[in-house]
Structures are given as C-alpha cells and as structure tokens.
N, C-alpha and C. Protein backbone atom coordinates (compact mmCIF):
# COMPACT_ATOMS: atom_id res chain seq x y z
N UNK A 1 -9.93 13.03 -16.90
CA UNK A 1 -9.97 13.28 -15.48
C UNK A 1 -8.86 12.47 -14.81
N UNK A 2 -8.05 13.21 -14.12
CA UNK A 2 -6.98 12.63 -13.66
C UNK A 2 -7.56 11.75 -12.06
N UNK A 3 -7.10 10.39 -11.64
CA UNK A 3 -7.10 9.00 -10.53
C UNK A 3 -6.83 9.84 -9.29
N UNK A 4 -7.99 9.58 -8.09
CA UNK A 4 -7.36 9.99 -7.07
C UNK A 4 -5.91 9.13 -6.64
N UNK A 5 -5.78 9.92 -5.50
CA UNK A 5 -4.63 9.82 -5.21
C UNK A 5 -4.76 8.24 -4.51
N UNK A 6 -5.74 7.89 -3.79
CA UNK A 6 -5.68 6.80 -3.23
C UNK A 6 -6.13 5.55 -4.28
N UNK A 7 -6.53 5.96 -5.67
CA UNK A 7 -6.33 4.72 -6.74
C UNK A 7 -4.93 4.65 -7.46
N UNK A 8 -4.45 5.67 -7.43
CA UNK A 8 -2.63 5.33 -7.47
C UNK A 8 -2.02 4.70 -6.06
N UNK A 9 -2.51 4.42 -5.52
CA UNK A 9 -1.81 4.50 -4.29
C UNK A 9 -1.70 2.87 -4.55
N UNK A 10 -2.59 1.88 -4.87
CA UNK A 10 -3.64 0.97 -4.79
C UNK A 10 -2.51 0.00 -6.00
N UNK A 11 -2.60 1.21 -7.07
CA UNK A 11 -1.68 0.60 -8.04
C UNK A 11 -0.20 0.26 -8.03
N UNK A 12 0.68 1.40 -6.67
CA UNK A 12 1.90 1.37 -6.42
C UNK A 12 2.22 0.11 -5.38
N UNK A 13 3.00 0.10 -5.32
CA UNK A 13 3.40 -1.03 -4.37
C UNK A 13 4.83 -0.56 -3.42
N UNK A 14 5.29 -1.89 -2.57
CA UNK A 14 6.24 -1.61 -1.56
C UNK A 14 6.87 -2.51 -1.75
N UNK A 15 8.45 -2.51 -0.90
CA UNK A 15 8.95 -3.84 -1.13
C UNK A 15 8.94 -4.62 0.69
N UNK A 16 8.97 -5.73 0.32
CA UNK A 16 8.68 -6.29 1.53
C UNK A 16 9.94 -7.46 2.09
N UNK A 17 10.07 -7.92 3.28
CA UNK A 17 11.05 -9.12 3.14
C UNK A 17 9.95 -10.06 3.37
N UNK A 18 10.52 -11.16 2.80
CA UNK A 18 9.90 -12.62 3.05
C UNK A 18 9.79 -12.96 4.46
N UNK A 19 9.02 -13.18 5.27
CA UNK A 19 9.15 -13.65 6.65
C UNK A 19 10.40 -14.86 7.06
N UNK A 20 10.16 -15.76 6.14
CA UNK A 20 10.87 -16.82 5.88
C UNK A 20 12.12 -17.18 5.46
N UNK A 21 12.60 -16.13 4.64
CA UNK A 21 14.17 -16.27 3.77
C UNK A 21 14.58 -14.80 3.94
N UNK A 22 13.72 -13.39 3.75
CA UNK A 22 14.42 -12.59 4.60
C UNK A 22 14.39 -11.92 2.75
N UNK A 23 14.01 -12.88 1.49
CA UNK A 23 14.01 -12.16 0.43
C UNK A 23 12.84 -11.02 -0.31
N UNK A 24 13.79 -9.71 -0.60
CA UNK A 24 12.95 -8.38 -1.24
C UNK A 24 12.07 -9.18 -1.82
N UNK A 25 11.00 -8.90 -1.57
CA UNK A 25 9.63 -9.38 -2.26
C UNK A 25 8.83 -7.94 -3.09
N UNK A 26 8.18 -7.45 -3.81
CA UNK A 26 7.55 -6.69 -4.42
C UNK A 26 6.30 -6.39 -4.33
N UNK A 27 5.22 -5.86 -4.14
CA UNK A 27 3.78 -6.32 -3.57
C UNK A 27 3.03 -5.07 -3.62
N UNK A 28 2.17 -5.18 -4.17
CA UNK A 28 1.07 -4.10 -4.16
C UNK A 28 0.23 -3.62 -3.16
N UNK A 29 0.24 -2.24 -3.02
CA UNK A 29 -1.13 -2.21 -2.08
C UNK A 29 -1.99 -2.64 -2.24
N UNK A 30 -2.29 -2.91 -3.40
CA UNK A 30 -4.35 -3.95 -3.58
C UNK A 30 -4.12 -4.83 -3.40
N UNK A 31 -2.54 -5.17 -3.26
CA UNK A 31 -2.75 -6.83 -2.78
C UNK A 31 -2.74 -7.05 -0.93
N UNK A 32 -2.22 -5.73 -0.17
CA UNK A 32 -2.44 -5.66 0.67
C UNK A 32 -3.75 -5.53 1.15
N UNK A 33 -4.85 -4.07 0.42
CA UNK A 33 -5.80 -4.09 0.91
C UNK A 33 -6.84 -5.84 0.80
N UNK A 34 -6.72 -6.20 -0.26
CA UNK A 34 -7.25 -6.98 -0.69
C UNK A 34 -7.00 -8.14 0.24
N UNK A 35 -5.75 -8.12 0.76
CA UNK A 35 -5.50 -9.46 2.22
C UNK A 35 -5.58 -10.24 1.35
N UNK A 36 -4.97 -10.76 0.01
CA UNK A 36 -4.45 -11.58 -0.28
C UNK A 36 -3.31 -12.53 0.08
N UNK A 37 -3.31 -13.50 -0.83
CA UNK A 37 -1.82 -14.50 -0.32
C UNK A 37 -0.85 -14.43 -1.79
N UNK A 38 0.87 -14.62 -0.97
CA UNK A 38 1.51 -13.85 -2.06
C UNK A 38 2.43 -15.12 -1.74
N UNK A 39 3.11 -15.20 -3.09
CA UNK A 39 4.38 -16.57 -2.76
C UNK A 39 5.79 -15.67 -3.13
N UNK A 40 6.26 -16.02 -2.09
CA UNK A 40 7.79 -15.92 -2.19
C UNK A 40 8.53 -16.69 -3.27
N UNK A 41 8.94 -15.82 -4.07
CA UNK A 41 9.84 -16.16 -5.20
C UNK A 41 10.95 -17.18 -5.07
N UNK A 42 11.71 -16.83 -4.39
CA UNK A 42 12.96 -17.54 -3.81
C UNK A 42 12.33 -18.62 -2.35
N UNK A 43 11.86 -18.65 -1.59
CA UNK A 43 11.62 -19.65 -0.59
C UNK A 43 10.15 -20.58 -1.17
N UNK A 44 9.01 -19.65 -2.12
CA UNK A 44 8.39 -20.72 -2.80
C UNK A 44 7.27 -20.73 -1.34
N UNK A 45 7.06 -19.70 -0.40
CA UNK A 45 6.17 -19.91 0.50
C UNK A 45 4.96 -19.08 0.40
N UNK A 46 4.05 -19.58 0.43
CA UNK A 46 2.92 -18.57 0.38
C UNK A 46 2.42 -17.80 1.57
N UNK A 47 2.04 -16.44 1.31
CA UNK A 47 2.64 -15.31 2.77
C UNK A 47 0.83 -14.58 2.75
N UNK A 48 0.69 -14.50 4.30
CA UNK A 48 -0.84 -14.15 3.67
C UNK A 48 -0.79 -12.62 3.96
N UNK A 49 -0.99 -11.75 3.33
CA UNK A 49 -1.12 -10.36 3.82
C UNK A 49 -2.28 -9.59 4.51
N UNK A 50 -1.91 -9.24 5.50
CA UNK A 50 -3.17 -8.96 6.83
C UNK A 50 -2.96 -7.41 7.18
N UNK A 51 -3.82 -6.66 7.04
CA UNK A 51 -3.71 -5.19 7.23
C UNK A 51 -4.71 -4.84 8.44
N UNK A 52 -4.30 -5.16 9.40
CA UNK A 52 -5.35 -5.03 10.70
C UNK A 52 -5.60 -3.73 10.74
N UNK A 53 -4.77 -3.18 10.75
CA UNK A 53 -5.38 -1.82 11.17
C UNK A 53 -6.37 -0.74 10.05
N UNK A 54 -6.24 -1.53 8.89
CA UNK A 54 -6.34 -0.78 7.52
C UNK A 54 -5.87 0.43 7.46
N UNK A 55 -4.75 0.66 7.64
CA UNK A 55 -3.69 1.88 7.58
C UNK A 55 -3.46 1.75 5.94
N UNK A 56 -3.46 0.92 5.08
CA UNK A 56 -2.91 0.54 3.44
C UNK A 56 -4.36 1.14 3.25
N UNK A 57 -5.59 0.61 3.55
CA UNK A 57 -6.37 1.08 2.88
C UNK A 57 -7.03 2.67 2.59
N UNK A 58 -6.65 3.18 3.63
CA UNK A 58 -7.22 4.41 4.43
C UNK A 58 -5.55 5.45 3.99
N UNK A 59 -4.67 5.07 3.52
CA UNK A 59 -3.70 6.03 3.42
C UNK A 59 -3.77 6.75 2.01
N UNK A 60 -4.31 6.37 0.80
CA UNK A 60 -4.45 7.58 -0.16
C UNK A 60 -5.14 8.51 0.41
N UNK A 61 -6.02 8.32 1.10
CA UNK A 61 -7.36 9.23 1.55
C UNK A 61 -6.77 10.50 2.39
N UNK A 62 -5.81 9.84 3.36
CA UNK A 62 -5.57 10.39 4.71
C UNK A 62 -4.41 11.15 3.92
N UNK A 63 -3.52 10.96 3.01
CA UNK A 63 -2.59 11.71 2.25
C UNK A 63 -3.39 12.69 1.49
N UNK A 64 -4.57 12.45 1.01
CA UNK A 64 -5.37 13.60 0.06
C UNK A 64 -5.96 14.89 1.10
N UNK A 65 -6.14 14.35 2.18
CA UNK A 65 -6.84 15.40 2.97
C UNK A 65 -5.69 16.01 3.61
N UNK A 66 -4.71 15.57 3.53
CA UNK A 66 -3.70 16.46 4.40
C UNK A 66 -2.74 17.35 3.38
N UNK A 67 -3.03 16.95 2.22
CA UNK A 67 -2.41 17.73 0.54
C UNK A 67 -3.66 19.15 0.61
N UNK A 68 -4.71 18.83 1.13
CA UNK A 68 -5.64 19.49 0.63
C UNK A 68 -5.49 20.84 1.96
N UNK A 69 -5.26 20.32 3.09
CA UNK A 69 -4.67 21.00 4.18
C UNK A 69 -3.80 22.29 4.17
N UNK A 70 -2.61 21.39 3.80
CA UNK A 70 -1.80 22.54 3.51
C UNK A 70 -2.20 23.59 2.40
N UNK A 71 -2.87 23.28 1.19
CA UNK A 71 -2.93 23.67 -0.04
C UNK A 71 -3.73 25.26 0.60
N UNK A 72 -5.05 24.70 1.56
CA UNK A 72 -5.63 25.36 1.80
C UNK A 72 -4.99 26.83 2.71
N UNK A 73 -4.23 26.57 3.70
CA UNK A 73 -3.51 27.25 4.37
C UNK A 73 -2.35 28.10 3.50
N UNK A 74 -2.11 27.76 2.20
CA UNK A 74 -1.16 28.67 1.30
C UNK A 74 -1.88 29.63 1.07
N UNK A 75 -3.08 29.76 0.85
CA UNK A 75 -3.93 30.87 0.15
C UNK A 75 -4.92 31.80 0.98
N UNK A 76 -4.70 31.64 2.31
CA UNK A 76 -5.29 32.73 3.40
C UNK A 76 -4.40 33.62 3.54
C-alpha cells in the first residue's frame, strides 16, 4: 500500500536560512510539525521551529484534497 501524501510530505524537507548567519540550513517537515529545535551548522545556534499557523502540518492533506479535486472534475 502506497504513504499518503501527507506522510511523504512529513518525510521531505525544505531548505531554510539560519536567522543568525543567513546559512542554507536543511530541515524536515516533522521537524517543523513537531516544533522542534534545530542547530545551525555553521553559526552553532540552536533555532526553535514554530508553525503557528499549522500550515506544515495541514499541507499534505490540503494538497490531497485538491489532487482529488481536480482528478474528480477530469471524469464528468
């Protein structure tokens, strides 16, 4: 059985800048949803990740229903 879309989502990541040094950082969405703390490689600062709106968490979902949208509208 093939992973929804929002447990790949979870597994992919983004790149981010460091608040601090401005350096590409790498970072997962579960580490977003999860509001973890992440250290900057190069500045060595620990960065806390805050998803207020839970837009990270709620976006496989909101991408599956709008895949499912169109899909639906091909076949009327």
């Amino acid at each position: 059985m093939a992973e929804s879309l929002a447990t790949q989502m979870l597994r992919s990541g983004l790149e981010a800048d460091c608040p601090f040094c401005g350096y590409l950082m790498w970072i997962r969405y579960a580490e977003v949803v999860a509001q973890t703390a992440v250290t900057c490689p190069c500045f060595y600062a620990r960065i806390w990740l805050i998803d207020e709106t839970g837009s990270a968490q709620n976006a496989g979902a909101v991408i599956e229903r709008q895949i499912a949208q169109v899909l639906r509208g091909m076949f009327r």
